[in-house]
PDB file of N, CA and C in Angstrom:
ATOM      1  N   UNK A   1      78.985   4.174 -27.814  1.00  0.00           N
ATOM      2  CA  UNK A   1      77.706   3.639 -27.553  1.00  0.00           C
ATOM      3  C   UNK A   1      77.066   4.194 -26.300  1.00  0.00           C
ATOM      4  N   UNK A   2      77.820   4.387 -25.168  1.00  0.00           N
ATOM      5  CA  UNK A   2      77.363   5.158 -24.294  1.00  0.00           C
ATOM      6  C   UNK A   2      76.582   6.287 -24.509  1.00  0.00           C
ATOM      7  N   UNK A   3      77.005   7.172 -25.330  1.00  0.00           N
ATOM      8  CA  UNK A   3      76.289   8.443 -25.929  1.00  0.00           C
ATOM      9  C   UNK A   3      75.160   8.486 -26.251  1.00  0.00           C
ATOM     10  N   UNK A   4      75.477   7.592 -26.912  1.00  0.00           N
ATOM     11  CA  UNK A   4      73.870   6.670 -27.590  1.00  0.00           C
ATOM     12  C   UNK A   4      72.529   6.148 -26.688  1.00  0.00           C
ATOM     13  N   UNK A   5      73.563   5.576 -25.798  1.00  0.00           N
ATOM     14  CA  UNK A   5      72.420   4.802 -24.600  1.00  0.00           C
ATOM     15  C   UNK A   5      71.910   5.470 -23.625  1.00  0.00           C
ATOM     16  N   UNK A   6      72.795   6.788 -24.024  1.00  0.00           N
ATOM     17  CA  UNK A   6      72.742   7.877 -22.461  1.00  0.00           C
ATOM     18  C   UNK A   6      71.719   8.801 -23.208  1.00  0.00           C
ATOM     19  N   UNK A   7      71.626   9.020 -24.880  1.00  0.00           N
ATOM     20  CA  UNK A   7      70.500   9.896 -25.111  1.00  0.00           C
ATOM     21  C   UNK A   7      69.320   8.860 -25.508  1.00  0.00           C
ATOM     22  N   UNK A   8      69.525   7.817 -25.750  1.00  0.00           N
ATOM     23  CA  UNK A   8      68.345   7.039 -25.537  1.00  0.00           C
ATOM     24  C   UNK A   8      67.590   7.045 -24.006  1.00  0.00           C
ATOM     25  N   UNK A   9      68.128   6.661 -23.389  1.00  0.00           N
ATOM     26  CA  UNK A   9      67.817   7.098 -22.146  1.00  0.00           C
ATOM     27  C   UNK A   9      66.641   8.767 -21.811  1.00  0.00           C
ATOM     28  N   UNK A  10      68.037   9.592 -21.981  1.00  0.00           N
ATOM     29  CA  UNK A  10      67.399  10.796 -22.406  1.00  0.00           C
ATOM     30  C   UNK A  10      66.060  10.753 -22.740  1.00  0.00           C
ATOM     31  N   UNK A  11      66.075  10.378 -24.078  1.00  0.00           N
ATOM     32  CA  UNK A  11      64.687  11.028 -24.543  1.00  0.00           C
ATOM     33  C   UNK A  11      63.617  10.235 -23.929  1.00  0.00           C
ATOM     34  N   UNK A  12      63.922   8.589 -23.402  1.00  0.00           N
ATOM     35  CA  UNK A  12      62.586   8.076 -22.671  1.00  0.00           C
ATOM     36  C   UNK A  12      62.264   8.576 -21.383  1.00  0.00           C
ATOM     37  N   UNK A  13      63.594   9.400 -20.555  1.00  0.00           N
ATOM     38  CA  UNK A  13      62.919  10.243 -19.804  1.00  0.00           C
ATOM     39  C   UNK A  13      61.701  11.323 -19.948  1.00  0.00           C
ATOM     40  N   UNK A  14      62.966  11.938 -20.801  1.00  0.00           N
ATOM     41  CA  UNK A  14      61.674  13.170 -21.055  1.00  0.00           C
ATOM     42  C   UNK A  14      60.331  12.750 -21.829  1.00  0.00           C
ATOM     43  N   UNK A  15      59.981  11.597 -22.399  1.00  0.00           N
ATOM     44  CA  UNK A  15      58.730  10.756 -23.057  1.00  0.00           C
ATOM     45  C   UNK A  15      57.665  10.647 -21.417  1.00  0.00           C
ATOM     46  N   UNK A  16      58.696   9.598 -20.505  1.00  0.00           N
ATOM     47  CA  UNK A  16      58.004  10.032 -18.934  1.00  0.00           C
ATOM     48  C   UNK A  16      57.576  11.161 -18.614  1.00  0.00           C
ATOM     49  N   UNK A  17      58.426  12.494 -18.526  1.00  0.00           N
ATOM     50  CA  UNK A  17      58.223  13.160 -17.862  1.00  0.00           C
ATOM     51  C   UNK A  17      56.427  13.704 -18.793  1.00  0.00           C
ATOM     52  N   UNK A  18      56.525  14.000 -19.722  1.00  0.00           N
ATOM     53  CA  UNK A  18      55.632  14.408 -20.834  1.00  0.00           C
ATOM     54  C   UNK A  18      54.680  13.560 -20.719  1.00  0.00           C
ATOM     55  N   UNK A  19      54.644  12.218 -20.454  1.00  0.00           N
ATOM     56  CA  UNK A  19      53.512  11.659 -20.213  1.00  0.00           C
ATOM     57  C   UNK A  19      52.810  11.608 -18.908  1.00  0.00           C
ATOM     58  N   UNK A  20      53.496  11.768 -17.971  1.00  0.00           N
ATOM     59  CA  UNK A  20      53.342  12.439 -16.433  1.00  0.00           C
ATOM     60  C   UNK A  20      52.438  13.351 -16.360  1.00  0.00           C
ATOM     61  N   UNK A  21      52.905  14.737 -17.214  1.00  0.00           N
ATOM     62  CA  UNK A  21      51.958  16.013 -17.564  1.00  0.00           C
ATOM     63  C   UNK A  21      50.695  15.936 -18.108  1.00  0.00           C
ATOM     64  N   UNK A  22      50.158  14.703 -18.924  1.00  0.00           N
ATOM     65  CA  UNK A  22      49.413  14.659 -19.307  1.00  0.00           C
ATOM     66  C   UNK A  22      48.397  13.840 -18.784  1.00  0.00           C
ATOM     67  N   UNK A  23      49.289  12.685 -17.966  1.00  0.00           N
ATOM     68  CA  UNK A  23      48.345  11.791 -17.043  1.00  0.00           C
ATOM     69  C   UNK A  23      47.507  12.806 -15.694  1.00  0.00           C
ATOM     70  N   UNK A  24      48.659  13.916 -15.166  1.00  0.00           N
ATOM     71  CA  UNK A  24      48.209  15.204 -14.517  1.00  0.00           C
ATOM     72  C   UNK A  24      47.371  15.574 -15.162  1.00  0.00           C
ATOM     73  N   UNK A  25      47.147  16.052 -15.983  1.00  0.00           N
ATOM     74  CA  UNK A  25      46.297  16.822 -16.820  1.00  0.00           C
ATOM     75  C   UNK A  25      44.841  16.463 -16.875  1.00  0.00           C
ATOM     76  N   UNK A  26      44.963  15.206 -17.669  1.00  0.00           N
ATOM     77  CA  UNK A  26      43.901  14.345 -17.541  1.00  0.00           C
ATOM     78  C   UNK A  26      43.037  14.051 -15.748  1.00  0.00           C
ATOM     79  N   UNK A  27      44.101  14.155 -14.882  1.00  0.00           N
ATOM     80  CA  UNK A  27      43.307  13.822 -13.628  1.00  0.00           C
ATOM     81  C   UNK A  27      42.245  14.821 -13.540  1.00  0.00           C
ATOM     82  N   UNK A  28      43.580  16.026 -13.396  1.00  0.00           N
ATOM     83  CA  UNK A  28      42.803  17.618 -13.370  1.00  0.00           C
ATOM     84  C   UNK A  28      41.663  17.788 -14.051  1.00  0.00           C
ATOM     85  N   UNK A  29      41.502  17.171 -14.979  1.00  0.00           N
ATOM     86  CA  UNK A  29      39.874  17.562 -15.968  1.00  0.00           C
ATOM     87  C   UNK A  29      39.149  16.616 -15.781  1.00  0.00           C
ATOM     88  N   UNK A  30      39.328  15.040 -14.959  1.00  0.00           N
ATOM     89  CA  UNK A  30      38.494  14.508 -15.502  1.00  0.00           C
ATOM     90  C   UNK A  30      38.288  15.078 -13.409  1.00  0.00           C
ATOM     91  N   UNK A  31      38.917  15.678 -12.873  1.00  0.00           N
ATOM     92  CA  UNK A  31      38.033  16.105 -11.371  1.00  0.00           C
ATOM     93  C   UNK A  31      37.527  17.501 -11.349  1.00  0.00           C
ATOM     94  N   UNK A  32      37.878  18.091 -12.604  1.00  0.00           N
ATOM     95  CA  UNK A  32      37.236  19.027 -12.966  1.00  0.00           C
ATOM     96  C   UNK A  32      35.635  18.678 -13.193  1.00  0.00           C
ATOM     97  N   UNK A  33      35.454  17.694 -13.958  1.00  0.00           N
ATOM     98  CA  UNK A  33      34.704  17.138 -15.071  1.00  0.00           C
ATOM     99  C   UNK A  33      33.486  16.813 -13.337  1.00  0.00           C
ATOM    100  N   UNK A  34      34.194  16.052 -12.914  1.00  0.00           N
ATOM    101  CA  UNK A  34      33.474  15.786 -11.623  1.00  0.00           C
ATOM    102  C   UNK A  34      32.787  16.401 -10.910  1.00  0.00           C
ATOM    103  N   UNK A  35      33.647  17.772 -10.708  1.00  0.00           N
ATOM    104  CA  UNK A  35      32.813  18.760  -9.808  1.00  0.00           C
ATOM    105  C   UNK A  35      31.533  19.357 -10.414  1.00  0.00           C
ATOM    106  N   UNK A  36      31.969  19.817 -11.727  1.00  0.00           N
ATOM    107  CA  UNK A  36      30.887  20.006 -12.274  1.00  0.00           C
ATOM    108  C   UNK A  36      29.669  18.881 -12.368  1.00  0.00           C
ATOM    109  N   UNK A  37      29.767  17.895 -12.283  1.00  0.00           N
ATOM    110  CA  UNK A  37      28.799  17.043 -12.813  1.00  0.00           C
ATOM    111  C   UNK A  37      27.668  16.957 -11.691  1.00  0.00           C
ATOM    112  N   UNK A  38      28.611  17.091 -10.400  1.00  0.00           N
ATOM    113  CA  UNK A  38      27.981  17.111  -9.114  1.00  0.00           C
ATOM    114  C   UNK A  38      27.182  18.684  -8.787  1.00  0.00           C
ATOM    115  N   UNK A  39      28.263  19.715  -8.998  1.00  0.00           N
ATOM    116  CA  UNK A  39      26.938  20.737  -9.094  1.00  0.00           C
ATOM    117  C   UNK A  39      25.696  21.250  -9.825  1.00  0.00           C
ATOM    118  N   UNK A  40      26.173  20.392 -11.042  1.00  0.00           N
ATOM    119  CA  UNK A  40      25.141  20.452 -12.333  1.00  0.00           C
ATOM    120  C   UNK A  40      23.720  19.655 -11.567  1.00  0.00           C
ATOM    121  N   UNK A  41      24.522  18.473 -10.991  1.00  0.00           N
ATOM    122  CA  UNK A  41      23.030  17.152 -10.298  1.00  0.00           C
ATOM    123  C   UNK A  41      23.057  18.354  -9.071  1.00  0.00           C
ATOM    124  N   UNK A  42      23.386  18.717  -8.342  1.00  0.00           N
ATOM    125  CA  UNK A  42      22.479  19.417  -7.711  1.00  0.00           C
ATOM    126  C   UNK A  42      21.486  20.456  -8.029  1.00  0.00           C
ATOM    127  N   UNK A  43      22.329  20.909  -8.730  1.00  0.00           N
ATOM    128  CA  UNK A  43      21.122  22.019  -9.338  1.00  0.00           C
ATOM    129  C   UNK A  43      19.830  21.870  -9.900  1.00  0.00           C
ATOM    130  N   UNK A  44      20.058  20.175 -10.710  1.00  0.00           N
ATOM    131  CA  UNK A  44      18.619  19.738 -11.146  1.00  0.00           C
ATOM    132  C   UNK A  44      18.053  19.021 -10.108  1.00  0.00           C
ATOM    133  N   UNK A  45      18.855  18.442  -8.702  1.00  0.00           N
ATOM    134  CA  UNK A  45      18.182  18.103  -7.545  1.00  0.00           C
ATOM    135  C   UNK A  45      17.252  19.469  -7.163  1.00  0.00           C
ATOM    136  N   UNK A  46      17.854  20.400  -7.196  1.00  0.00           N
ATOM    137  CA  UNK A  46      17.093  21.697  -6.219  1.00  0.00           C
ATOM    138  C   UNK A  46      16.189  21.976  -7.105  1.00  0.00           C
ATOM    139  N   UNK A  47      16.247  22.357  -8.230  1.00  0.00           N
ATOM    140  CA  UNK A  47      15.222  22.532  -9.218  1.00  0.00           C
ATOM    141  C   UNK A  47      13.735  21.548  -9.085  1.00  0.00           C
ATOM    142  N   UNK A  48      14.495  20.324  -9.152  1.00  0.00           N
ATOM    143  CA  UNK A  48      12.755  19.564  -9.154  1.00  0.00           C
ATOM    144  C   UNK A  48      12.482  18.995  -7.710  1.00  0.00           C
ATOM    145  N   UNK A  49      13.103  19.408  -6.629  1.00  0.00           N
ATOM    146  CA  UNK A  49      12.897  19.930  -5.521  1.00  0.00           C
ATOM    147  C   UNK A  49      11.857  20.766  -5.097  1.00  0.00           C
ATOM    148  N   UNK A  50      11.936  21.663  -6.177  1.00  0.00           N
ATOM    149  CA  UNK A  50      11.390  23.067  -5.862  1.00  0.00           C
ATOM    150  C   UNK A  50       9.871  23.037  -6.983  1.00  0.00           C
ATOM    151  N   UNK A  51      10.467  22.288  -8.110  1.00  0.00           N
ATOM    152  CA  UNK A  51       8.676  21.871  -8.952  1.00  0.00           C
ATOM    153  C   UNK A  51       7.927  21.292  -8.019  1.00  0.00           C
ATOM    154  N   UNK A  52       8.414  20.352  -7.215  1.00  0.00           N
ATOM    155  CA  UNK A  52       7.620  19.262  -6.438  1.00  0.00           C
ATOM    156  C   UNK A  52       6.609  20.003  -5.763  1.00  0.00           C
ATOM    157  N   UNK A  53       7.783  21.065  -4.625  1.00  0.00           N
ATOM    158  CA  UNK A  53       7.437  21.475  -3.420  1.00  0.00           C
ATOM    159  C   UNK A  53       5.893  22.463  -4.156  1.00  0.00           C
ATOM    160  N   UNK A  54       6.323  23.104  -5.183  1.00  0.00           N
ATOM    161  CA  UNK A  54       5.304  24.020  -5.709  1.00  0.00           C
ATOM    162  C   UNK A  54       4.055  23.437  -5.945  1.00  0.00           C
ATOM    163  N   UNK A  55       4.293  21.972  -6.857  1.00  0.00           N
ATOM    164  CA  UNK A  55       3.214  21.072  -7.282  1.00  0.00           C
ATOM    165  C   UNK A  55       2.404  20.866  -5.788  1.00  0.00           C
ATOM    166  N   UNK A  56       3.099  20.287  -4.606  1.00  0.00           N
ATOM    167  CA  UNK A  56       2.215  19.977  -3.347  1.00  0.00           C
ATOM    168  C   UNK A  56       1.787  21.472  -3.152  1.00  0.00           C
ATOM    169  N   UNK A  57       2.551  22.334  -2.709  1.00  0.00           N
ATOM    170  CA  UNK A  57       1.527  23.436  -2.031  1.00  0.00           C
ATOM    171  C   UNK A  57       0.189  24.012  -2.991  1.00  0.00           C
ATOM    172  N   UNK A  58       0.289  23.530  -4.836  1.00  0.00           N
ATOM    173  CA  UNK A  58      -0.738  23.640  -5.682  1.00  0.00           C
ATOM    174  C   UNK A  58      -1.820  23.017  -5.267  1.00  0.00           C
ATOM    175  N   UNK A  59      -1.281  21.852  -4.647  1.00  0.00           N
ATOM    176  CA  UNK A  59      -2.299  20.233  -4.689  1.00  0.00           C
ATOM    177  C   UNK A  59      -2.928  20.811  -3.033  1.00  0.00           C
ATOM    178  N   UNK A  60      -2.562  21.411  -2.270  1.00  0.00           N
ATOM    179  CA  UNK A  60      -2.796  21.569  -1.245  1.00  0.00           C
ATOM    180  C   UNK A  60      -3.615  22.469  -0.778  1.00  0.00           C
ATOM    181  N   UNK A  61      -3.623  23.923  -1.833  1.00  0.00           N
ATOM    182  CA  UNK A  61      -4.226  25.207  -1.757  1.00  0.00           C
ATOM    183  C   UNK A  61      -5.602  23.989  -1.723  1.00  0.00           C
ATOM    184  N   UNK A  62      -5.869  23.659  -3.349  1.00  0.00           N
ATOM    185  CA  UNK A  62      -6.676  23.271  -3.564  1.00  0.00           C
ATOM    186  C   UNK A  62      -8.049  22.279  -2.540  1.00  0.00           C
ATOM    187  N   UNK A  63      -7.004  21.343  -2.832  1.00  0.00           N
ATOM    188  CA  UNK A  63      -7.644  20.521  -1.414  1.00  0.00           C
ATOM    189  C   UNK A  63      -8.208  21.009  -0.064  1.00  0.00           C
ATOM    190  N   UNK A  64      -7.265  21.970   0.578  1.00  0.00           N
ATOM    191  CA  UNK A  64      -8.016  23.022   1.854  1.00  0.00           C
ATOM    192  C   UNK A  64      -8.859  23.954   1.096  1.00  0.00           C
ATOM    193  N   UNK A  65      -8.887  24.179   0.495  1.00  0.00           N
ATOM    194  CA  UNK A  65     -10.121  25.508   0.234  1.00  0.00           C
ATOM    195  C   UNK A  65     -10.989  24.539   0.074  1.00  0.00           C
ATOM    196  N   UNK A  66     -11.465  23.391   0.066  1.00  0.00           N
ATOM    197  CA  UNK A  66     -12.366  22.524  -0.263  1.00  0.00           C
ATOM    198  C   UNK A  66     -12.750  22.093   1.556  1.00  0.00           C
ATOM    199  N   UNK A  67     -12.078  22.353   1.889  1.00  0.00           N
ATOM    200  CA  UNK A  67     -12.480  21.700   3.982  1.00  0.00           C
ATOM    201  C   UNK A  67     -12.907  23.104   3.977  1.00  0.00           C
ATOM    202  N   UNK A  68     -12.028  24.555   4.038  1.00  0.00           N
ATOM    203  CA  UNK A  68     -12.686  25.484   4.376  1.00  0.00           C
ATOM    204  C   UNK A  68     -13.930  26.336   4.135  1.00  0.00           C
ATOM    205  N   UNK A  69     -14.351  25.391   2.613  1.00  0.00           N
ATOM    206  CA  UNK A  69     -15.785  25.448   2.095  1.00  0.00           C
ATOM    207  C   UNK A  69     -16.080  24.359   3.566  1.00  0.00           C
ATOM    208  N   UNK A  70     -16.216  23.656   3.830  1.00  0.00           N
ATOM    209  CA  UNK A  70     -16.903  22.575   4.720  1.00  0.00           C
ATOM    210  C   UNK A  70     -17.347  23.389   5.894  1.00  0.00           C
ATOM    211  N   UNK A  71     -15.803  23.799   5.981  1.00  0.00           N
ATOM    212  CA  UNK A  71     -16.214  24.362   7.450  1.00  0.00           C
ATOM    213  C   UNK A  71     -17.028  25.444   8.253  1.00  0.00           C
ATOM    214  N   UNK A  72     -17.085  26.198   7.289  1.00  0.00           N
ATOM    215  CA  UNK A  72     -18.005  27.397   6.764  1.00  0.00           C
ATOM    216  C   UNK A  72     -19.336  26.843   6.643  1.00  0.00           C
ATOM    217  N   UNK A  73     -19.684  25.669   5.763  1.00  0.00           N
ATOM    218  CA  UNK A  73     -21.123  25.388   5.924  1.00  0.00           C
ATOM    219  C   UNK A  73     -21.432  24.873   6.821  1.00  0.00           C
ATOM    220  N   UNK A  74     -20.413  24.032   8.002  1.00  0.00           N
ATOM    221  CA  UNK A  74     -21.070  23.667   9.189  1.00  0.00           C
ATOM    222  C   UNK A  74     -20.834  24.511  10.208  1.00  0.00           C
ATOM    223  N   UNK A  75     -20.429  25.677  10.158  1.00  0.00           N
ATOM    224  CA  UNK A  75     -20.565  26.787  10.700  1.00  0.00           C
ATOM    225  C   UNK A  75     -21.945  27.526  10.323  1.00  0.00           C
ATOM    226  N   UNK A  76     -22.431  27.898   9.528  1.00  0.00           N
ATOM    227  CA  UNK A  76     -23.280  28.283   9.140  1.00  0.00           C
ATOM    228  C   UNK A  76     -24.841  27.172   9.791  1.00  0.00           C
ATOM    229  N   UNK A  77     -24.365  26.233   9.315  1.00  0.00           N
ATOM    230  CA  UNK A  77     -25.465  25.088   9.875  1.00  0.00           C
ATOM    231  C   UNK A  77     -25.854  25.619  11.511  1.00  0.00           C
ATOM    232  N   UNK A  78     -24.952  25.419  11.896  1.00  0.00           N
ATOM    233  CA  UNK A  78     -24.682  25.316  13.449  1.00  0.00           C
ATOM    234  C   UNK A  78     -25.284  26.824  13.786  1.00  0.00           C
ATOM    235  N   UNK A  79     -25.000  27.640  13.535  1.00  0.00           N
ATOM    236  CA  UNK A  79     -25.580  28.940  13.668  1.00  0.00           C
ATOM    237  C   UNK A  79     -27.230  28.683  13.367  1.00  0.00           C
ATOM    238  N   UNK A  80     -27.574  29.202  12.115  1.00  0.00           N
ATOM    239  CA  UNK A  80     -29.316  28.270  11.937  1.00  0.00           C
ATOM    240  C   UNK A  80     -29.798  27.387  12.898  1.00  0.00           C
ATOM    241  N   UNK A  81     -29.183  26.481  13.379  1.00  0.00           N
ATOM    242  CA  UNK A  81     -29.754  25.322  14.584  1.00  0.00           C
ATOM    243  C   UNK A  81     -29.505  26.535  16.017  1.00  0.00           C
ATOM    244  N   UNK A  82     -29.201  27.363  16.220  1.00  0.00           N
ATOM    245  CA  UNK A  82     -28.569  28.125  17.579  1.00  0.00           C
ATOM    246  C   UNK A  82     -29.333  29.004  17.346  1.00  0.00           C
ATOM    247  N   UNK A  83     -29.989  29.742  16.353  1.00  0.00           N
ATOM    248  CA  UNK A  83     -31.267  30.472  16.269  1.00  0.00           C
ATOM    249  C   UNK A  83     -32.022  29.696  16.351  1.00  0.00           C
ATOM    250  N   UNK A  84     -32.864  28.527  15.633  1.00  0.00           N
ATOM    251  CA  UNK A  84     -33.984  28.282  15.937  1.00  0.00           C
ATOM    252  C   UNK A  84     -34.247  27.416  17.032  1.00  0.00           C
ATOM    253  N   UNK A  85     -33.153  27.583  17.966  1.00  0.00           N
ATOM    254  CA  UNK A  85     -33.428  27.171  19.284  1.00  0.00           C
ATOM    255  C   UNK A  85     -33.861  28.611  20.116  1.00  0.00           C
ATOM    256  N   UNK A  86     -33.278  29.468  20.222  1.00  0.00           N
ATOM    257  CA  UNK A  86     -33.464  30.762  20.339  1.00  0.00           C
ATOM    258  C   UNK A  86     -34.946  30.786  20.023  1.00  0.00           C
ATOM    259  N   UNK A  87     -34.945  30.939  19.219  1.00  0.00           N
ATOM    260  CA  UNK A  87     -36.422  31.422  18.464  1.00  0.00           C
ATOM    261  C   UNK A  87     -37.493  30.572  19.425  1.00  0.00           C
ATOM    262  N   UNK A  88     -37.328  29.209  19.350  1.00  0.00           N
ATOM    263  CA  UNK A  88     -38.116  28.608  19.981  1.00  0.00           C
ATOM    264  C   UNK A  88     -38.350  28.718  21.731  1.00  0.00           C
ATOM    265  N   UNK A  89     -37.151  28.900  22.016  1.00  0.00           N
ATOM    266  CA  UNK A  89     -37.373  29.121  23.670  1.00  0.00           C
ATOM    267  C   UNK A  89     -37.596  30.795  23.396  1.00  0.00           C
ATOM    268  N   UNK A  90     -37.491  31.273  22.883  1.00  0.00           N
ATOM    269  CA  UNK A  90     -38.499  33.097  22.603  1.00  0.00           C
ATOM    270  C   UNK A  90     -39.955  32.677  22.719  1.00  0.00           C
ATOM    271  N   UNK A  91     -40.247  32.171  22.077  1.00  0.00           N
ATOM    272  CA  UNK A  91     -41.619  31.820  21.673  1.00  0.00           C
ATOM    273  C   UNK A  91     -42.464  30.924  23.105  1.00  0.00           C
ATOM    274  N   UNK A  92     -41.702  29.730  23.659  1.00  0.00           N
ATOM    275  CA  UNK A  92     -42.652  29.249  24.032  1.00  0.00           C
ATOM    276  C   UNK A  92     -41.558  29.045  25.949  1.00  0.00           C
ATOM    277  N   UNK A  93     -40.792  30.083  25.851  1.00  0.00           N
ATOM    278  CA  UNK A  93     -39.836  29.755  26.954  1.00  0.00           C
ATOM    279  C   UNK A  93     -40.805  30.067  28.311  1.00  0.00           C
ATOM    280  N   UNK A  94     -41.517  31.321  27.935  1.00  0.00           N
ATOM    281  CA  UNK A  94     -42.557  31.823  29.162  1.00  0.00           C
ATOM    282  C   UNK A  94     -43.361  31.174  29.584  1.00  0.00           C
ATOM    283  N   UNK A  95     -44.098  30.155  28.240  1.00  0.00           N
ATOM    284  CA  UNK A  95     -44.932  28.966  28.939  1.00  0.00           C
ATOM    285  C   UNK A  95     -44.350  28.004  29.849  1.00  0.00           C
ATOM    286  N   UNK A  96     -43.034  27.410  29.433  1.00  0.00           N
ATOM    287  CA  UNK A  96     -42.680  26.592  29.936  1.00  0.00           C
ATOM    288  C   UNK A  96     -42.073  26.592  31.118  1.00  0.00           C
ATOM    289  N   UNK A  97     -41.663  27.840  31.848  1.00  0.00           N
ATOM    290  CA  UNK A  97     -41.166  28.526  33.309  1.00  0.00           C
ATOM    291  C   UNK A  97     -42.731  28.661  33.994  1.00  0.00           C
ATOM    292  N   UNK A  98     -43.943  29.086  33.286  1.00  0.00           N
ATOM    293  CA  UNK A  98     -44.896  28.876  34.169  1.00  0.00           C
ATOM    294  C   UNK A  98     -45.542  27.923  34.312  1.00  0.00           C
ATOM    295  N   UNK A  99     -45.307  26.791  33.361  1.00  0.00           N
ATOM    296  CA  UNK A  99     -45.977  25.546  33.686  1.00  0.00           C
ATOM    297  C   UNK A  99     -44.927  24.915  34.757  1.00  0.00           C
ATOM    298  N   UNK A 100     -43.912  24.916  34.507  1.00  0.00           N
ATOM    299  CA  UNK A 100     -42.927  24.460  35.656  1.00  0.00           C
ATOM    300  C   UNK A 100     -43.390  24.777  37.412  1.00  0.00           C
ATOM    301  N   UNK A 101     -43.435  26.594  37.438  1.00  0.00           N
ATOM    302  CA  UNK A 101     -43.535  27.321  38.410  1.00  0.00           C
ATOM    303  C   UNK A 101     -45.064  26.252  39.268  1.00  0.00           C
ATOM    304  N   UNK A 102     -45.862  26.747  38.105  1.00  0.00           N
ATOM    305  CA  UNK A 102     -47.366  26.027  39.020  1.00  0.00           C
ATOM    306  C   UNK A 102     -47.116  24.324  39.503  1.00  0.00           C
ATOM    307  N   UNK A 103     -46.302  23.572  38.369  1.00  0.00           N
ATOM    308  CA  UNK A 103     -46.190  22.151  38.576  1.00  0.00           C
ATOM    309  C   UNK A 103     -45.934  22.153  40.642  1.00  0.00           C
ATOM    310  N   UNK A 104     -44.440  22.603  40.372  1.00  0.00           N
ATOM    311  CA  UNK A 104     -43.778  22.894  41.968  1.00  0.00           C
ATOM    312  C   UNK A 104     -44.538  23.652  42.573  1.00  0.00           C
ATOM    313  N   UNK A 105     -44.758  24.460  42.455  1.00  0.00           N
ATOM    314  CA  UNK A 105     -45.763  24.969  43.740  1.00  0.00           C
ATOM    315  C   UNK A 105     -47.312  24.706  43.942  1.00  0.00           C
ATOM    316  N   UNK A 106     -47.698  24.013  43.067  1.00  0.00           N
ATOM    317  CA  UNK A 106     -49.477  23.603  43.426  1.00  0.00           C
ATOM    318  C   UNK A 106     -49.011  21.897  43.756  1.00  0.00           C
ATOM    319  N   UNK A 107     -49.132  21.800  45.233  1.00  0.00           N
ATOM    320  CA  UNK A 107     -48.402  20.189  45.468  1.00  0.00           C
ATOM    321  C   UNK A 107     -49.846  20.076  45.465  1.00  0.00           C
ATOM    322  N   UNK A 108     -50.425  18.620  45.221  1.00  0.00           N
ATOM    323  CA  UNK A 108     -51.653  17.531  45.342  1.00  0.00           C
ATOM    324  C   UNK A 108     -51.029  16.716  46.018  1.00  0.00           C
ATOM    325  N   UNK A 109     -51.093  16.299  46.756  1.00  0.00           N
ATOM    326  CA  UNK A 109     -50.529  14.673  47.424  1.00  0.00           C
ATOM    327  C   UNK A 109     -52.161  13.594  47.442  1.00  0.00           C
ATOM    328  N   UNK A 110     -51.083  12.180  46.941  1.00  0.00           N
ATOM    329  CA  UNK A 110     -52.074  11.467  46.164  1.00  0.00           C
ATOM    330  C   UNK A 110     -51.396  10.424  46.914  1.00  0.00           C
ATOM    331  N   UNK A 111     -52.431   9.297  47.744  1.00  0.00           N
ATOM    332  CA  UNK A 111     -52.023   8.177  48.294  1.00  0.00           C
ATOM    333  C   UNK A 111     -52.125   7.591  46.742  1.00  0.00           C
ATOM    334  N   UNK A 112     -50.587   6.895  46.342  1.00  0.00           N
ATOM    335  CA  UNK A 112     -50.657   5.410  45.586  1.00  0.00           C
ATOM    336  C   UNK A 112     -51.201   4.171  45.314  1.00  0.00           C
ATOM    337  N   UNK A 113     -51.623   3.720  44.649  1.00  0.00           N
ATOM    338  CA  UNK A 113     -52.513   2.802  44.350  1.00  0.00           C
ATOM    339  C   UNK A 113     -51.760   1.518  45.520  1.00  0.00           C
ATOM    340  N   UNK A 114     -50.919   1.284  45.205  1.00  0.00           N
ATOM    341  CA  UNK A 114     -50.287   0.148  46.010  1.00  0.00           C
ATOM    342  C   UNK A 114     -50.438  -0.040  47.542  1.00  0.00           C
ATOM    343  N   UNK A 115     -49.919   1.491  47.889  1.00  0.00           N
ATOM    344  CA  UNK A 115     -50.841   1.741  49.565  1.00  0.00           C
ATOM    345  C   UNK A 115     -52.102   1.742  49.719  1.00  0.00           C
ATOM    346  N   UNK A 116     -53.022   1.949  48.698  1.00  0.00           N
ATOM    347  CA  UNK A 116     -54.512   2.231  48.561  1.00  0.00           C
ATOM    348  C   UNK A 116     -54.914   1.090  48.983  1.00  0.00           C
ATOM    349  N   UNK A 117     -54.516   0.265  47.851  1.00  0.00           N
ATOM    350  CA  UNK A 117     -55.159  -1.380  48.058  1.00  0.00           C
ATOM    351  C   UNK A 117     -54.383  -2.144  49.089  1.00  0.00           C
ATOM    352  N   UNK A 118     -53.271  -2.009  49.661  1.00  0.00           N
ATOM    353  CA  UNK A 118     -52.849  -2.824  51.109  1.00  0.00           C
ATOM    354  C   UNK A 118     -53.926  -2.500  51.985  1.00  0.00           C
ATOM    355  N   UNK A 119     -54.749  -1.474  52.360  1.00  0.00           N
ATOM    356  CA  UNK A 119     -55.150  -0.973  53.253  1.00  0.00           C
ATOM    357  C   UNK A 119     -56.591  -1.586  53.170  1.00  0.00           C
ATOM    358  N   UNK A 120     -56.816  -1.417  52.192  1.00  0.00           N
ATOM    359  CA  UNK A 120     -58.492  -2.079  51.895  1.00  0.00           C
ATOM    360  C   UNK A 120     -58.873  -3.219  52.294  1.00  0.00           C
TER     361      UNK A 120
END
């Protein structure tokens, strides 16, 4: 009976050992299984990462070329208003240095009404 109990034995070892290999096995693939799953999600992290980033700098072209239209017309504005100031002190700048000139230098001195009538 010993023989018996000793290859009974036996073979539930080697049933262990064989199921050992396979519980190994199984780890191995299912951290196989893992790694991949994680570089797979990154890859579709970086991917729509990278739609996003494209979608904003789309959304963005757009949007600034719309200020740099702005800015351009109030550039332009501003120029037009800086000529026809120009234009205007062209035109009437000489009058207005000689009406100045005569104002200051032709003095009148005028007693004030207020001193006028104390005195009266």
């Amino acid at each position: 009976m010993s023989a018996q109990n000793s290859k009974g034995i036996q073979t539930l070892l080697d049933a262990e050992r064989e199921a050992q290999k396979i519980v190994q096995k199984a780890r191995e693939y299912r951290s196989k299984r893992v790694k991949d799953a994680r570089s797979e999600a990154q890859k579709e992290i970086d991917d729509y990462r990278k739609q996003k980033e494209d979608e904003f700098h789309k959304f963005e072209k757009e949007h600034t070329s719309g200020n740099k239209k702005a800015e351009e017309d109030a550039a332009q504005d501003a120029d037009d208003q800086v000529q026809a100031i120009k234009s205007a002190g062209d035109k009437q700048g000489q009058h207005v240095v000689d009406d100045l000139l005569r104002v200051v230098t032709d003095v009148r001195p005028e007693v004030p009404d207020r001193v006028a009538q104390a005195q009266a």
